[in-house]
N, C-alpha and C. Protein backbone atom coordinates (compact mmCIF):
# COMPACT_ATOMS: atom_id res chain seq x y z
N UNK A 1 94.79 97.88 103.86
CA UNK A 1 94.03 98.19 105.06
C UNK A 1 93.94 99.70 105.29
N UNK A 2 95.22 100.42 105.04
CA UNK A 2 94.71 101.53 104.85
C UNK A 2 94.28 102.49 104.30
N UNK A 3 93.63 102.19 102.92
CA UNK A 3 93.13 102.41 102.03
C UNK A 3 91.81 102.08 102.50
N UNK A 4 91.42 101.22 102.96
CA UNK A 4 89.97 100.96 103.38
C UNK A 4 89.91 102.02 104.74
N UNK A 5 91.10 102.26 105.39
CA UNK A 5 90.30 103.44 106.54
C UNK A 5 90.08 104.44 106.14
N UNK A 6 91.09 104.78 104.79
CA UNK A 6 90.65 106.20 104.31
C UNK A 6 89.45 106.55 103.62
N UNK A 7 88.89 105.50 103.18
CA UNK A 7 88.00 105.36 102.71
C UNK A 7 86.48 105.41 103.53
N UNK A 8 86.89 104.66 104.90
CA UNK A 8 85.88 104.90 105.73
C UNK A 8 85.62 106.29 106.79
N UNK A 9 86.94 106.98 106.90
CA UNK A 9 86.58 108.26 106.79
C UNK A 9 86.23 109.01 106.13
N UNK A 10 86.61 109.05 104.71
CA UNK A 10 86.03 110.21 103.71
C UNK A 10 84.24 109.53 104.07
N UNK A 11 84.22 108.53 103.71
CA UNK A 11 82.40 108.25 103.51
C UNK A 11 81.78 108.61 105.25
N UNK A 12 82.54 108.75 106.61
CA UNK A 12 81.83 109.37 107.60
C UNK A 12 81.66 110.71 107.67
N UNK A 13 82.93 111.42 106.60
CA UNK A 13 82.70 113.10 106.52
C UNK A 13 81.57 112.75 105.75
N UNK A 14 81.58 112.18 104.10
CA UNK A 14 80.70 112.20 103.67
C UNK A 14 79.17 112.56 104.03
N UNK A 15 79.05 111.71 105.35
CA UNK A 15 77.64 111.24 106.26
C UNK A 15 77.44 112.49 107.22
N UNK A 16 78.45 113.31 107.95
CA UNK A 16 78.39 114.43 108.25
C UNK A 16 78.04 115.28 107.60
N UNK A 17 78.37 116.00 106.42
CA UNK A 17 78.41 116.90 105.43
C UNK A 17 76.61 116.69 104.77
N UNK A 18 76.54 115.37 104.84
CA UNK A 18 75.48 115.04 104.24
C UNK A 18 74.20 115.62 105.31
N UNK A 19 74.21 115.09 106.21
CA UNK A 19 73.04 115.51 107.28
C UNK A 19 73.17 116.88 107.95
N UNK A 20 74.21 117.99 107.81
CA UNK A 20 74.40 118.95 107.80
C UNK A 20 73.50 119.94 107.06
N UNK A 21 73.80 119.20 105.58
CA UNK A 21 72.82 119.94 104.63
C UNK A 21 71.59 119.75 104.64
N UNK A 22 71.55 118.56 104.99
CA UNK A 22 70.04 118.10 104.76
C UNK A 22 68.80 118.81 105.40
N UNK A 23 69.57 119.47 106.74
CA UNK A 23 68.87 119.74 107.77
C UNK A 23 68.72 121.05 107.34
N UNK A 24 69.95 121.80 107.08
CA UNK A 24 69.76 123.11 106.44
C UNK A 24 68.90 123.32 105.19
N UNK A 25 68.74 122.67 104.42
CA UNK A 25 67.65 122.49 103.48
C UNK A 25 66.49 122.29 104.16
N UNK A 26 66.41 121.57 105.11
CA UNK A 26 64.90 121.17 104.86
C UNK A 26 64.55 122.66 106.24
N UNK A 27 65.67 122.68 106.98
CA UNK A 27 65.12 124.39 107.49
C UNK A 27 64.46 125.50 106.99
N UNK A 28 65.69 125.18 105.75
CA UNK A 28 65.38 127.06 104.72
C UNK A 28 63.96 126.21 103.61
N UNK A 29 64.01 125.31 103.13
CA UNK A 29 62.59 124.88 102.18
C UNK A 29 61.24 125.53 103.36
N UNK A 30 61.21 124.84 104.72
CA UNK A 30 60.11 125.43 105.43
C UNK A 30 60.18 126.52 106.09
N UNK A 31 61.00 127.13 106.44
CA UNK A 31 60.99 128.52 106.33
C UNK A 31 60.58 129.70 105.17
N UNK A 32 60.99 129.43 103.87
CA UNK A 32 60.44 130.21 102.97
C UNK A 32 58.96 129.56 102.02
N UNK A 33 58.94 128.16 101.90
CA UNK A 33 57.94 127.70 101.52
C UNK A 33 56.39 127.65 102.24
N UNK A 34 55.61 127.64 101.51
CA UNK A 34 54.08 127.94 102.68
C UNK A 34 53.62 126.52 102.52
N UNK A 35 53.32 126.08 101.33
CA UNK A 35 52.77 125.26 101.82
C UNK A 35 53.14 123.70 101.99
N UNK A 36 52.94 122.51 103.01
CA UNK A 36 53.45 121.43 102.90
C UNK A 36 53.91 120.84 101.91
N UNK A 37 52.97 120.59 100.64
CA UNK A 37 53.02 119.48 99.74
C UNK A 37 54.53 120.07 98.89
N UNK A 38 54.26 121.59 98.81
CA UNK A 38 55.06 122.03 97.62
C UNK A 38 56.59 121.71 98.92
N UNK A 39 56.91 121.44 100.11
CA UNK A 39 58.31 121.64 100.73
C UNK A 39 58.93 120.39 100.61
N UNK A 40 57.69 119.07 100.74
CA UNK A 40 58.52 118.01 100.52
C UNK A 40 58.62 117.52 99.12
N UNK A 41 58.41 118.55 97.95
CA UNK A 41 58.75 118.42 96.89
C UNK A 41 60.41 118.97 96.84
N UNK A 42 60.64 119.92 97.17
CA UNK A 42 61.49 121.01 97.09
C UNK A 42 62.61 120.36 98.15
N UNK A 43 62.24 119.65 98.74
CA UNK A 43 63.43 119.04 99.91
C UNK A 43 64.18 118.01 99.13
N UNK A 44 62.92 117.28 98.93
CA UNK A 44 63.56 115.85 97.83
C UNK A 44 64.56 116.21 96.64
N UNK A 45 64.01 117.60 95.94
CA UNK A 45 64.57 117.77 94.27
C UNK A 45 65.85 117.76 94.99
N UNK A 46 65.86 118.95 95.96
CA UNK A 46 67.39 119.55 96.37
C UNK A 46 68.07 118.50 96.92
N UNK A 47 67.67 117.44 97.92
CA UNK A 47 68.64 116.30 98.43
C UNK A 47 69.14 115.75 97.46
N UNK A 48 68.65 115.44 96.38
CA UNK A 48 69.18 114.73 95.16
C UNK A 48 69.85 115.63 94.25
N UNK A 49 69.87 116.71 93.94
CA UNK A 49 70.51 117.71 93.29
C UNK A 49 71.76 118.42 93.25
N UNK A 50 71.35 118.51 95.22
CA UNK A 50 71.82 119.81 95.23
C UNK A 50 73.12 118.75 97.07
N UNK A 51 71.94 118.51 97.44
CA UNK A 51 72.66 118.27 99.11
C UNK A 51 73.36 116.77 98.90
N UNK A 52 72.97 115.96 98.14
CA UNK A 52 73.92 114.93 98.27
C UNK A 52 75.27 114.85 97.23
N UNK A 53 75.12 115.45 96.15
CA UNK A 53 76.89 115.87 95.65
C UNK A 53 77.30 116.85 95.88
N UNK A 54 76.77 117.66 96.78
CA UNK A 54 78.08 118.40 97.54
C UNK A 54 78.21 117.62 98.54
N UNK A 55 77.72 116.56 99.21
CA UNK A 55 78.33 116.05 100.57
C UNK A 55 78.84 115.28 100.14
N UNK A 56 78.93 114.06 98.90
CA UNK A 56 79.87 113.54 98.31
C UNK A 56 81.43 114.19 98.12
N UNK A 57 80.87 115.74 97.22
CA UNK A 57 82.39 116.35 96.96
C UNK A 57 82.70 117.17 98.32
N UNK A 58 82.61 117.48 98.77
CA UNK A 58 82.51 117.81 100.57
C UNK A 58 83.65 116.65 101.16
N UNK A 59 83.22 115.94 101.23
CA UNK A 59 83.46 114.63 102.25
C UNK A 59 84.55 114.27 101.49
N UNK A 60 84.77 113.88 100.08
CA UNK A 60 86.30 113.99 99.73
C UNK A 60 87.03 114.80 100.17
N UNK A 61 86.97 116.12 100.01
CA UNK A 61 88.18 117.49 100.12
C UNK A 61 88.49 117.53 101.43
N UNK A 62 87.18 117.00 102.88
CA UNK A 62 87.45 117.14 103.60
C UNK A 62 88.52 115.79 103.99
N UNK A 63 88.18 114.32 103.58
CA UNK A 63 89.22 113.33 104.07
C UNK A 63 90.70 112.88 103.22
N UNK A 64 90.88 114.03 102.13
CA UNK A 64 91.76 114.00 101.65
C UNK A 64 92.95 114.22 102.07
N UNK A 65 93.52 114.90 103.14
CA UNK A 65 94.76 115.36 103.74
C UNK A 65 95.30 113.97 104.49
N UNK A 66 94.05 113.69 105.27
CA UNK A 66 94.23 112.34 105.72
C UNK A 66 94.50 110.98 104.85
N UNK A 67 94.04 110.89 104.14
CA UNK A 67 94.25 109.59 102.88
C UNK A 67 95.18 109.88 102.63
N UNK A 68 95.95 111.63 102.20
CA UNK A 68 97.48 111.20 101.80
C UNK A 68 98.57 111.11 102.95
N UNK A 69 98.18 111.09 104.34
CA UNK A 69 98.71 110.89 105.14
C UNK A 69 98.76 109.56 105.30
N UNK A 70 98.05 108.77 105.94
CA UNK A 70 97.45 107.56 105.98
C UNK A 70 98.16 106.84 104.37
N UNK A 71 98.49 106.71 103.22
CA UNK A 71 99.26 105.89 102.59
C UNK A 71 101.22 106.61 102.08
N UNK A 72 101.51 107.65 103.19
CA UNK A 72 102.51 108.29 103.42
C UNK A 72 102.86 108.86 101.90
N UNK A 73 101.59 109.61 101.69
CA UNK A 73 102.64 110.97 100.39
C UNK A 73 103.02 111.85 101.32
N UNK A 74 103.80 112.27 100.89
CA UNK A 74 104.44 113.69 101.69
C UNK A 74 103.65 114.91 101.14
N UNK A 75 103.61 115.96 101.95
CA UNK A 75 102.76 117.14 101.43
C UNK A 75 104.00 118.08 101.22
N UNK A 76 104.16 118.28 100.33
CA UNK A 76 105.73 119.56 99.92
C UNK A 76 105.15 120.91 99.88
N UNK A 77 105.12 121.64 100.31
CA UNK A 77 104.58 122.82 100.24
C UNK A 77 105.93 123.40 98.87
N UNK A 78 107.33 123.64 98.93
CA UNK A 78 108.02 123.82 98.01
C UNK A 78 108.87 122.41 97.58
N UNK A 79 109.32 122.65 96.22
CA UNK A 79 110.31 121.84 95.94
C UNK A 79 111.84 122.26 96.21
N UNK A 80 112.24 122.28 97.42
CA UNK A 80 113.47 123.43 97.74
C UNK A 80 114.29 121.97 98.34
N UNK A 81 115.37 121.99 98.21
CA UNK A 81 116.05 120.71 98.50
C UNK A 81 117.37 121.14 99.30
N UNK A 82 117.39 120.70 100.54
CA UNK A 82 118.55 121.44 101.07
C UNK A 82 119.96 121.01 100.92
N UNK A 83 120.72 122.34 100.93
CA UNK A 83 121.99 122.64 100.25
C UNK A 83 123.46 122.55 101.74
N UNK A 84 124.65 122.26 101.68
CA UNK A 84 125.01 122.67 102.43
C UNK A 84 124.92 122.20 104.15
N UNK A 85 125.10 123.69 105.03
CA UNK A 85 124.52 123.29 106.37
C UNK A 85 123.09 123.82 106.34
N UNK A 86 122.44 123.83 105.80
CA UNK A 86 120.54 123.82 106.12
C UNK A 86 120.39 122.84 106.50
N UNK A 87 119.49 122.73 107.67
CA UNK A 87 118.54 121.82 108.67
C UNK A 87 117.16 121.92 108.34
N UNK A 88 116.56 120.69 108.37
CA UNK A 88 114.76 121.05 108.24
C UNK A 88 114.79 121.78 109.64
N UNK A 89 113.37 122.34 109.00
CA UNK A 89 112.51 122.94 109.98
C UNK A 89 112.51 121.99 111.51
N UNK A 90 112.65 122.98 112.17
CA UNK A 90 112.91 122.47 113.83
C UNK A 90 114.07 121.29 114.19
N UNK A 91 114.98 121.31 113.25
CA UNK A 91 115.90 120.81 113.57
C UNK A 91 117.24 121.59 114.68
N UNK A 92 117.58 121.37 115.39
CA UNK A 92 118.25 122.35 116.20
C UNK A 92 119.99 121.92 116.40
N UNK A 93 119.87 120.45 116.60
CA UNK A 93 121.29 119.80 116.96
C UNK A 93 121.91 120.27 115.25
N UNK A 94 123.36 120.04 115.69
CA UNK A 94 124.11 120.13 114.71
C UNK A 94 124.88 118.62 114.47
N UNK A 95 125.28 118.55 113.44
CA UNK A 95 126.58 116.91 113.59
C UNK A 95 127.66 117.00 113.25
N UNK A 96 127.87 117.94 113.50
CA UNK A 96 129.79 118.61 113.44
C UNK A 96 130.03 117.93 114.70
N UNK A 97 130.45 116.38 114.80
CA UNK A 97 130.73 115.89 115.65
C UNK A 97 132.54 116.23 116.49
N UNK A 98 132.98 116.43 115.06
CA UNK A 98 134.30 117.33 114.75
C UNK A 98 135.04 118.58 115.79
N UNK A 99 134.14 119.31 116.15
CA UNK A 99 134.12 120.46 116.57
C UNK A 99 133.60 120.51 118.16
N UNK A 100 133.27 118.95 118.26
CA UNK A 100 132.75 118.97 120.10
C UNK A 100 133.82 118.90 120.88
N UNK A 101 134.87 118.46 120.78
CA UNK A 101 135.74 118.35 121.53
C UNK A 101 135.13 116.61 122.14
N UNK A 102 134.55 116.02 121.43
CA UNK A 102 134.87 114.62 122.29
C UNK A 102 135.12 113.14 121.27
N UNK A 103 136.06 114.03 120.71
CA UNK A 103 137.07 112.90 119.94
C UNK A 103 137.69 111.68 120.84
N UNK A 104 138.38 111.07 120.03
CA UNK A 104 139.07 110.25 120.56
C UNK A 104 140.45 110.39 121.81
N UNK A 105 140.92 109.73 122.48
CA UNK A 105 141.47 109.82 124.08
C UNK A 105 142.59 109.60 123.10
């Protein structure tokens, strides 16, 4: 199941990314192109060329952080493995339960 949501987000970035470009293409084709016939030539080549696999590869890179969230990979920025008394990040308590003074009566 969650493989199918990740999936249905990457393909809504996909659909974002996609009509993003599309629009920007077909802006800049009639902006620099003069005449009609030759823009909805030039819109079409590029939607198929140019604007729909980058919104394909777009729409992956963008729902990728999420997909490996969503089937729980961990993201390791290092392979550093803690030693000793090191605490992860924002860990604050200690468990030197030892040293509280609320041992046994």
């Amino acid at each position: 199941m969650k493989q199918f949501l990740g999936k249905c987000i990457e393909y809504a970035f996909v659909a974002v990314v996609f009509v993003g470009l599309f629009f920007g293409l077909r802006y800049g084709v009639s902006h620099f192109v003069l005449t009609a016939e030759e823009s909805y030539f030039y819109v079409f080549l590029g939607t198929a060329f140019i604007v729909f696999p980058a919104s394909l590869f777009g729409g992956y890179w963008l729902a990728r952080p999420i997909q490996r969230r969503l089937s729980g990979k961990e993201t390791v920025s290092s392979n550093h493995t803690l030693r000793g008394y090191e605490k992860p990040h924002g860990v604050t308590e200690t468990r030197d339960y030892g040293n509280e003074g609320s041992g046994s009566l």
